[in-house]
Every structure is written in structure tokens, then in C-alpha cells.
N, C-alpha and C. Protein backbone atom coordinates (compact mmCIF):
# COMPACT_ATOMS: atom_id res chain seq x y z
N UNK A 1 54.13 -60.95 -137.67
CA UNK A 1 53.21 -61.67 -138.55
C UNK A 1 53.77 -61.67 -139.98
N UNK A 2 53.56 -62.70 -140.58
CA UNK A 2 53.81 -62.76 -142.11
C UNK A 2 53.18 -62.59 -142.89
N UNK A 3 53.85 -61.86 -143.57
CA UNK A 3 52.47 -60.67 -144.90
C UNK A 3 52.14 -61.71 -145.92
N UNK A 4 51.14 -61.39 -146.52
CA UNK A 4 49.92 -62.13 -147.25
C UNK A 4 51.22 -62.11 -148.28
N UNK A 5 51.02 -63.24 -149.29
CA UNK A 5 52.30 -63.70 -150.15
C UNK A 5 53.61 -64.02 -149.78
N UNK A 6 53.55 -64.38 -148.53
CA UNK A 6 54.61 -65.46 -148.19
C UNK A 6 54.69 -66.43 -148.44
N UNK A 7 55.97 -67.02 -148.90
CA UNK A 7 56.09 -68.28 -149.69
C UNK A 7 56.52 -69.26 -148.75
N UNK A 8 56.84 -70.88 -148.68
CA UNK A 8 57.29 -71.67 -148.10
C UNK A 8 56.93 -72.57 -149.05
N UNK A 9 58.05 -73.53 -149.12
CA UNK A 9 58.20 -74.88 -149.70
C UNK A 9 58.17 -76.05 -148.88
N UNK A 10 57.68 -77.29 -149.89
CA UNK A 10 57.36 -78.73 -149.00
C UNK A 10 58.42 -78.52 -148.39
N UNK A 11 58.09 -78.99 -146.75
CA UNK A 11 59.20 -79.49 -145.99
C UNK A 11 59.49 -78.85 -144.63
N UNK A 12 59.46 -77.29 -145.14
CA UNK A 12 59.54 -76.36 -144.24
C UNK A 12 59.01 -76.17 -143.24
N UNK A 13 58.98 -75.32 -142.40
CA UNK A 13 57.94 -75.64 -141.24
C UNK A 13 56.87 -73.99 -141.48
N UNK A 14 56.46 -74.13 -141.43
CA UNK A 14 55.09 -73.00 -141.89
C UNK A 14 55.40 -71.51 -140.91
N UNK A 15 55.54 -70.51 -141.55
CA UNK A 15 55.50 -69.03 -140.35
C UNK A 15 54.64 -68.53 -140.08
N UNK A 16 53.29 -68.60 -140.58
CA UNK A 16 52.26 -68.15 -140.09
C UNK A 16 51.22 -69.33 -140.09
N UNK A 17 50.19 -69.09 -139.28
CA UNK A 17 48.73 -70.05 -139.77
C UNK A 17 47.88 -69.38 -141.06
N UNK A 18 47.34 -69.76 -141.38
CA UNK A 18 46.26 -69.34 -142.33
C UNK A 18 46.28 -70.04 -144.01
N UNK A 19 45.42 -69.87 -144.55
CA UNK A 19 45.20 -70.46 -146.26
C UNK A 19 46.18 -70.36 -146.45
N UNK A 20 46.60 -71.47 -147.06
CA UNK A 20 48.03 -71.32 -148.41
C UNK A 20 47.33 -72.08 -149.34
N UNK A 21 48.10 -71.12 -150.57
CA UNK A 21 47.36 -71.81 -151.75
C UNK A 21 48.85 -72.45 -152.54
N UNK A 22 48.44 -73.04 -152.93
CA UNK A 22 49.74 -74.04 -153.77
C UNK A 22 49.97 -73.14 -155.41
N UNK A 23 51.53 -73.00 -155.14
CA UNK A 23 51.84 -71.58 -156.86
C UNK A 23 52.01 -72.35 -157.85
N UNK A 24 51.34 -72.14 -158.90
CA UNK A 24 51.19 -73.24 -160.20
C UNK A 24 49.99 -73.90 -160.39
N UNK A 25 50.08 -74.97 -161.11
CA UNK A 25 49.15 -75.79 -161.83
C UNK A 25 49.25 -76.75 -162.08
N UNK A 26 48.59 -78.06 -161.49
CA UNK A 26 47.01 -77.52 -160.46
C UNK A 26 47.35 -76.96 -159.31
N UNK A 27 46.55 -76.40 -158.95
CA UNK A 27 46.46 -75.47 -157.18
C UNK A 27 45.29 -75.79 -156.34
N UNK A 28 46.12 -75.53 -155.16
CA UNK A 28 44.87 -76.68 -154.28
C UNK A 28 44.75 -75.11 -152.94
N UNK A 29 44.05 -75.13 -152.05
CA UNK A 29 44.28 -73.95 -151.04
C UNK A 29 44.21 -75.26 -149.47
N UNK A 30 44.82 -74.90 -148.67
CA UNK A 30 45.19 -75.77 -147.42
C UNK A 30 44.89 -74.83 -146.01
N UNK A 31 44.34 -75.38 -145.32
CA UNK A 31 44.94 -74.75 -143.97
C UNK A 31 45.99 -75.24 -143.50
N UNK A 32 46.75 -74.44 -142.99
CA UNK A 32 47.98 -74.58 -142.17
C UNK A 32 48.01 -74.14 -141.43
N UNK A 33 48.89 -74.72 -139.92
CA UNK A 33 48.96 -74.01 -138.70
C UNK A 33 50.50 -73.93 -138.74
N UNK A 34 50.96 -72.36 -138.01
CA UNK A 34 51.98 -72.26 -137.69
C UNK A 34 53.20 -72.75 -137.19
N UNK A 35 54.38 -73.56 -137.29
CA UNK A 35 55.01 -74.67 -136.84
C UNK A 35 54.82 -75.76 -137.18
N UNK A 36 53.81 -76.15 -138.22
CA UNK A 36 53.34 -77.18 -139.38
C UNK A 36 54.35 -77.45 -139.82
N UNK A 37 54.70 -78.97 -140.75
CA UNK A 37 55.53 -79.29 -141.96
C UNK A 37 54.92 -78.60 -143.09
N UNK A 38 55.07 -77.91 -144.12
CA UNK A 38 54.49 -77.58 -145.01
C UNK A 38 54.01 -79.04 -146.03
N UNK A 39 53.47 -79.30 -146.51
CA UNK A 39 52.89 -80.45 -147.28
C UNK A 39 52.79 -81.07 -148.63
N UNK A 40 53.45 -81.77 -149.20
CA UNK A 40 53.62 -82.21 -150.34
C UNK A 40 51.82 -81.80 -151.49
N UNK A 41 52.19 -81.23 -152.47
CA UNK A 41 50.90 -81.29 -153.53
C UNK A 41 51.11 -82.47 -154.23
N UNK A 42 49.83 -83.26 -154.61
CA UNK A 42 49.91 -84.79 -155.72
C UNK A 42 51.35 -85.72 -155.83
N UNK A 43 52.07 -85.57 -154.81
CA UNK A 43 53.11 -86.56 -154.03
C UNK A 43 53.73 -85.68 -155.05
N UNK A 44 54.17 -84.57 -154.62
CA UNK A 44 55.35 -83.64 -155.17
C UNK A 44 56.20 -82.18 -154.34
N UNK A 45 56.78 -81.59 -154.41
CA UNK A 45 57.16 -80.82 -153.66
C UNK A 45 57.00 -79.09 -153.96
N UNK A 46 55.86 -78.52 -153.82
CA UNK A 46 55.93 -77.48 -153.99
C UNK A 46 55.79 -76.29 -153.29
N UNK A 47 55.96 -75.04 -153.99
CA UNK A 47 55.87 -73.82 -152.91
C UNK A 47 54.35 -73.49 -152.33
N UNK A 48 53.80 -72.93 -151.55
CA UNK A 48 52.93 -72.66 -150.93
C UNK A 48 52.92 -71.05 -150.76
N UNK A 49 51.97 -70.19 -150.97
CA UNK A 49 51.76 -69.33 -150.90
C UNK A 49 50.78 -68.36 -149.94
N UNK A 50 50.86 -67.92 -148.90
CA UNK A 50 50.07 -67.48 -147.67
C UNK A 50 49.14 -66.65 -148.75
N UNK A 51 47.89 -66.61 -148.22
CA UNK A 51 46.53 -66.17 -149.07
C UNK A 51 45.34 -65.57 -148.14
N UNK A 52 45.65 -65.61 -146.82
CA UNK A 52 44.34 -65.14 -145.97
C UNK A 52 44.82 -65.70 -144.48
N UNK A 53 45.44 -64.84 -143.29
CA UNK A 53 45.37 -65.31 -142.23
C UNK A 53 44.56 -65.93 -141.36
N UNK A 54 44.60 -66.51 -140.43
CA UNK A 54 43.78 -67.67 -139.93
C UNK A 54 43.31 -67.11 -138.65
């Protein structure tokens, strides 16, 4: 399992399920499932931050 503050960037494919919150400003929080594309914020590319398993 991947510990709470794992990072992944647009594009990637996600290592765990659960909340990710987007690092910076503005920040949005997402569900994600495991084996996901990780997901562009406001048509841009940023990191994602695991915040609460699913």
C-alpha cells in the first residue's frame, strides 16, 4: 500500500485508490482509483498528493 503523501503527476497511472488532493494553488481533492490516468487540474499538469485511502 502507498503511504498517505504519495505523490503522482498528470499522466501517470495512480498507485493507490483513495483522495488526492492537488499540491499548490488552487487545490481541488479527487477520487482516484488505482491504475487510473492521474488527471489534469484547470487544463494543466500537476502533482497529486494521496490524502486518505479509499
Amino acid at each position: 500500500m502507498a503511504p498517505i503523501g504519495t505523490t503522482a503527476r498528470t499522466g501517470e497511472r495512480c498507485p493507490e485508490s483513495g483522495v488526492w488532493k492537488v499540491v499548490g494553488t488552487p487545490t481541488t481533492t479527487a477520487p482516484i482509483a488505482k491504475g487510473n490516468v492521474m488527471p489534469p487540474y484547470n487544463n494543466r499538469a500537476v502533482t497529486w498528493s494521496l490524502t486518505q485511502y479509499a
